[in-house]
Protein backbone atom coordinates (compact mmCIF):
# COMPACT_ATOMS: atom_id res chain seq x y z
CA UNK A 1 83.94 134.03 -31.62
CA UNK A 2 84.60 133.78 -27.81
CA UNK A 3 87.71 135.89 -26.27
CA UNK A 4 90.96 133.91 -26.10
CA UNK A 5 93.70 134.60 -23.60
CA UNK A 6 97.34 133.40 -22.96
CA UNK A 7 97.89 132.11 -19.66
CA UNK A 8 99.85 134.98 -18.82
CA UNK A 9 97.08 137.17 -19.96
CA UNK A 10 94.48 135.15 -17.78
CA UNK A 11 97.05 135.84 -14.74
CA UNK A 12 97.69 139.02 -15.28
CA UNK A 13 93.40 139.25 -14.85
CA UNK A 14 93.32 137.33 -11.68
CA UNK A 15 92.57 134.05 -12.87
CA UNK A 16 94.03 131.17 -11.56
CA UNK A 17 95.30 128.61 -14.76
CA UNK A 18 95.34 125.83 -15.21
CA UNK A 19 98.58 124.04 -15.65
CA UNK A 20 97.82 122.59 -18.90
CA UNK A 21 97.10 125.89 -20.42
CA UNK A 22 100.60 126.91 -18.91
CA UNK A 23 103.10 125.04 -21.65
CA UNK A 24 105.98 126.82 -19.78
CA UNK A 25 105.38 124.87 -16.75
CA UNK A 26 107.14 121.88 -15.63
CA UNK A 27 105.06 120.37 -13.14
CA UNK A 28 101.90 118.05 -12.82
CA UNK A 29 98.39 118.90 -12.10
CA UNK A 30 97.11 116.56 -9.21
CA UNK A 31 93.70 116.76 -10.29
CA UNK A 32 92.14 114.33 -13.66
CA UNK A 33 92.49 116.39 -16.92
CA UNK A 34 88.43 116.12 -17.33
CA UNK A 35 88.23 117.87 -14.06
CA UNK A 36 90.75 120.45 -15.11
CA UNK A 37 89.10 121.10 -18.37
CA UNK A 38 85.78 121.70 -16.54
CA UNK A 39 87.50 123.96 -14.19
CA UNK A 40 89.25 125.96 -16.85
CA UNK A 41 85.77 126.45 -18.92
CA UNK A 42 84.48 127.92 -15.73
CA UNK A 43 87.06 130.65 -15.32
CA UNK A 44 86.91 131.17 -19.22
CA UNK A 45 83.14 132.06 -18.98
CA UNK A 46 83.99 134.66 -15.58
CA UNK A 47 86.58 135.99 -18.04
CA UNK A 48 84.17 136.01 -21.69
CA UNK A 49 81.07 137.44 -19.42
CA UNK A 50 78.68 134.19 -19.60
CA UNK A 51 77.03 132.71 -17.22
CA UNK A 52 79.21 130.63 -14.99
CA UNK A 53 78.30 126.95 -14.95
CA UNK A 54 78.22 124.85 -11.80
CA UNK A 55 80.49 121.15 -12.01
CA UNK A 56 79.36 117.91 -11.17
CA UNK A 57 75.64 119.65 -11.11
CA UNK A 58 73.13 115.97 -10.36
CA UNK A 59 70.48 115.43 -12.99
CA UNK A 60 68.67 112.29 -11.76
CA UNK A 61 71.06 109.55 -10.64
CA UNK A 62 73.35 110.78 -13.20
CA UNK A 63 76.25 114.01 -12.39
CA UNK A 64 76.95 116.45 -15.68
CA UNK A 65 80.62 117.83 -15.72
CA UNK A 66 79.18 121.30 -16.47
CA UNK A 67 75.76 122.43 -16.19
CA UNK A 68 73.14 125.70 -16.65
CA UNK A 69 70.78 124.32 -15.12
CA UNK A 70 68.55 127.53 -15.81
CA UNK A 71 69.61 127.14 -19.85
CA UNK A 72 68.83 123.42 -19.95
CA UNK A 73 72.53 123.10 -21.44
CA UNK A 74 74.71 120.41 -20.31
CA UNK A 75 78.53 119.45 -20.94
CA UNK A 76 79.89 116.68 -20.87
CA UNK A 77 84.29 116.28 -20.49
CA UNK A 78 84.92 112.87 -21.70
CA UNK A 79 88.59 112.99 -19.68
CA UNK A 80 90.17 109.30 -20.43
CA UNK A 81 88.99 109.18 -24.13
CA UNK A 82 92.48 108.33 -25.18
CA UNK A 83 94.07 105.79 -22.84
CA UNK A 84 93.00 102.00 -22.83
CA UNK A 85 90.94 101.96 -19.72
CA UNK A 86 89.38 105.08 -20.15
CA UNK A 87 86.70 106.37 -17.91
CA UNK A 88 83.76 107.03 -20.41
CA UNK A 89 85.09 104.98 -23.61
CA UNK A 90 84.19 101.53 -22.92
CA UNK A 91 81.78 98.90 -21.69
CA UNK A 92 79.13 99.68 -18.99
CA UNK A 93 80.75 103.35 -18.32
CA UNK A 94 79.97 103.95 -21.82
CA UNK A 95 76.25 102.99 -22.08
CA UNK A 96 75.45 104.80 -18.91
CA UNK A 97 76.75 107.82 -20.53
CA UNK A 98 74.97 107.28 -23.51
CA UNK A 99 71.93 106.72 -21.25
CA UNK A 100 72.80 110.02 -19.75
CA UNK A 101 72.78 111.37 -23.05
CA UNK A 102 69.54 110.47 -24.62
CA UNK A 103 67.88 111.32 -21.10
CA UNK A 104 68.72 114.71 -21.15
CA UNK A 105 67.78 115.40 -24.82
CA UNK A 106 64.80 113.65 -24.54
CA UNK A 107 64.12 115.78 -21.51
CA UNK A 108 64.89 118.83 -23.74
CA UNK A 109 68.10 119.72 -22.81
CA UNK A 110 71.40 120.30 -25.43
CA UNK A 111 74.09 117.87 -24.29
CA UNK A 112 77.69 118.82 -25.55
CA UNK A 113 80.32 115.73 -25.41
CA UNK A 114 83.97 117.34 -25.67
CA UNK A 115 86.94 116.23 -25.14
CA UNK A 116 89.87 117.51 -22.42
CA UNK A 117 91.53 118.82 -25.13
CA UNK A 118 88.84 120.60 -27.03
CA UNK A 119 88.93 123.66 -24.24
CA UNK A 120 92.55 123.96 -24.82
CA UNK A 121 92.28 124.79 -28.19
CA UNK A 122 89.12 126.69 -28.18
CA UNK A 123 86.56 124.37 -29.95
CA UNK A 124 84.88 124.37 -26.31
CA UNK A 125 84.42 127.60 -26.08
CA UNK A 126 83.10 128.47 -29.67
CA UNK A 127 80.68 125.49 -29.10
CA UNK A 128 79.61 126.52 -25.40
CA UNK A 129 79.28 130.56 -26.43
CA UNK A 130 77.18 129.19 -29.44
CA UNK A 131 74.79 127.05 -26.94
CA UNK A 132 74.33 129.92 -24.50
CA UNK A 133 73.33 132.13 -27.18
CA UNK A 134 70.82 129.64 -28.43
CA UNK A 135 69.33 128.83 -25.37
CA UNK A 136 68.53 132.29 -24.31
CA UNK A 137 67.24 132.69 -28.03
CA UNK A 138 65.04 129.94 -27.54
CA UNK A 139 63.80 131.06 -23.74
CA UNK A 140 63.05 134.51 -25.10
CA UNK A 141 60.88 133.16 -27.78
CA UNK A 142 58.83 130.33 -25.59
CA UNK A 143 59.08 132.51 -22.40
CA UNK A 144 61.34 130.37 -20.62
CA UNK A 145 59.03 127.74 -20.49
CA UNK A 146 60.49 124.17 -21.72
CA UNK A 147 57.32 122.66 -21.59
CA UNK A 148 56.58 124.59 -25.64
């Protein structure tokens, strides 16, 4: 299971939190809660020792949230899954995720879909440190080489 930290505990290791992690703190975030989630599993992997993924990382005319590119493992932050006019729930944003998707996995990369809140409560992280572990289990055993 992958390391949890208070926000105080993150802070008191350098690591800037995010205010959403922060329940003691009264004001706003400026930035879209997606993009806040994927910056918040960033600093989480600095902190658990994983590789660090890179945001908004282009994969043909498509953009993953998160991405190892050298793991072939994807995330995907589906911020506005919640609200009416949501950003990846509905009509033509939907089925160009979904072509996204199927792309990807066809291509043999893993594809996670999460939610904003499923970093905040650690379902994220157990799912991410699970992936990482796989993929290098599965590069060590075809030599890195997707193509097997």
């Amino acid at each position: 299971m992958a390391a949890r930290l208070t926000a105080a505990q993150a802070r008191a290791a350098g690591i800037n939190v995010p205010v959403s992690a922060d329940r003691s703190a009264k004001t706003k975030s400026n930035i879209g809660k997606g993009k806040e989630a994927a910056l918040g599993v960033q600093k989480w992997c600095r902190l658990a020792g994983l590789p660090v993924p890179t945001t908004e990382h282009p994969y043909r005319r498509f953009k993953f949230d998160l991405c190892w590119s050298d793991l072939a493992l994807a995330v995907e932050i589906q911020g506005g899954s919640w609200s009416k006019n949501g950003a990846h729930g509905f009509g033509d944003k939907f089925a160009r995720d979904c072509e996204k998707h199927n792309e990807a996995m066809l291509d043999g990369r893993t594809v996670l879909v999460v939610t904003y809140e499923h970093p905040k409560s650690g379902k994220a992280h157990d799912w991410i440190e699970r992936a990482i572990k796989g993929a290098k289990t599965c590069a060590q055993h075809t030599g890195g080489n997707d193509a097997q």
